[in-house]
Protein backbone atom coordinates (compact mmCIF):
# COMPACT_ATOMS: atom_id res chain seq x y z
CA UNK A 1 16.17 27.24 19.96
CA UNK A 2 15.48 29.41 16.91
CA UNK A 3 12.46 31.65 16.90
CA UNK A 4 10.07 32.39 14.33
CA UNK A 5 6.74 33.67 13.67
CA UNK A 6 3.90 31.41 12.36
CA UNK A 7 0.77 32.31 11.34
CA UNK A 8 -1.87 29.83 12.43
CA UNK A 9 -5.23 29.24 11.16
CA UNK A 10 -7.53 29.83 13.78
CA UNK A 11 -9.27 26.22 14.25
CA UNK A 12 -5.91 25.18 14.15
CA UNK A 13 -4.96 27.71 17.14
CA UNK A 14 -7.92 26.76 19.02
CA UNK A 15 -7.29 23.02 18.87
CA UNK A 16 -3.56 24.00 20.33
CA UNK A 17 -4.74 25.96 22.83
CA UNK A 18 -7.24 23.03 24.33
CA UNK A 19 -4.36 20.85 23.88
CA UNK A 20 -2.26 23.40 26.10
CA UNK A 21 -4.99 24.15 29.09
CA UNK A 22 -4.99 20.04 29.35
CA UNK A 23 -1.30 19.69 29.65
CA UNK A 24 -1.22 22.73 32.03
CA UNK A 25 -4.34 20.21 34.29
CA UNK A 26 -2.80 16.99 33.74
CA UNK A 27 0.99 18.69 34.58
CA UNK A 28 -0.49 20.82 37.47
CA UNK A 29 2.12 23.71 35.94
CA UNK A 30 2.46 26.12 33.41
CA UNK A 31 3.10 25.01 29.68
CA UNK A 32 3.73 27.99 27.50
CA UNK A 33 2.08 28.07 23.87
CA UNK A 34 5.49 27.65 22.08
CA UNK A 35 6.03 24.36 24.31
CA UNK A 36 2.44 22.99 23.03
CA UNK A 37 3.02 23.68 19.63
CA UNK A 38 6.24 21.94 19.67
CA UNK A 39 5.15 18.73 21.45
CA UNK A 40 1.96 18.55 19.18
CA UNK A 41 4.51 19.02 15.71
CA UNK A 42 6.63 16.28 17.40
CA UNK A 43 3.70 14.27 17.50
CA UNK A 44 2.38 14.93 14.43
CA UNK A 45 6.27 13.85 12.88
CA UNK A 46 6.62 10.54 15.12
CA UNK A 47 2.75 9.62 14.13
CA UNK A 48 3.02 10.65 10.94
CA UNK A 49 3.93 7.06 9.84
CA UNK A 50 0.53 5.73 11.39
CA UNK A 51 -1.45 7.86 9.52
CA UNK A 52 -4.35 6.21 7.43
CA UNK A 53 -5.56 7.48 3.94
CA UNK A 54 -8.04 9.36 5.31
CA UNK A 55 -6.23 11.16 7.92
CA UNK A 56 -3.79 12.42 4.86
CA UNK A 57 -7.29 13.38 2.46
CA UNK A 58 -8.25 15.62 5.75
CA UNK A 59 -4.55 17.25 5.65
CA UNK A 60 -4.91 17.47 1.56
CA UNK A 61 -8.10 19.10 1.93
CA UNK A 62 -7.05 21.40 4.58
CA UNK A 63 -3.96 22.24 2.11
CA UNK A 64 -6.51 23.08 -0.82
CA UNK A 65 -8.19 25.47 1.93
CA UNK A 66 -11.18 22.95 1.94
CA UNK A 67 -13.49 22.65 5.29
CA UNK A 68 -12.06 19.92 7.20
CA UNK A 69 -14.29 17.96 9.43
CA UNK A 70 -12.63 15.92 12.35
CA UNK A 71 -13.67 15.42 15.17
CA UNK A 72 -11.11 17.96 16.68
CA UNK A 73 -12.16 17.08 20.42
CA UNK A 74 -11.41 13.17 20.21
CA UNK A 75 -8.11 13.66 18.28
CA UNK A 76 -6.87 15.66 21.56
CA UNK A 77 -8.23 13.48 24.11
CA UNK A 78 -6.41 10.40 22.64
CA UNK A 79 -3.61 12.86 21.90
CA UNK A 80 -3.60 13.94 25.54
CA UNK A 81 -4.02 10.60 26.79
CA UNK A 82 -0.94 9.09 24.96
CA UNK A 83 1.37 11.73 26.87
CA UNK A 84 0.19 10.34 30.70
């Protein structure tokens, strides 16, 4: 495994790390942050296909550095869900 150094934005860190405290409940074990950030890019590459317009205007606008608003705490629970 290669290692790098990211720099995240922090909503983007924040979602990660509510994604990682439910996989460390719904595992019952440790889940390090580098093994959260790879299952959720994973996800984000198999899903990518399913992705409606809107989903890719939220990404464009976050690549403009425009305000994205999703509804961050959904997006996990379905995200978290699919995993079980």
């Amino acid at each position: 495994m290669t290692r790098l150094s990211v720099t995240l934005d922090d909503f983007l860190e924040e979602q990660l790390r509510k994604v990682q405290g439910q996989l460390i409940i719904g595992r019952k074990r440790d889940v390090s942050f580098t093994t959260t950030a790879n299952v959720v890019l994973m996800g984000g590459i198999l899903g990518s296909k399913y992705l409606k317009e809107k989903d890719w205007q939220h990404i464009r606008d976050f690549l403009n550095d425009k305000q994205i608003n999703i509804d961050a705490e959904g997006l996990t629970d379905n995200y978290l869900n699919s995993l079980k």
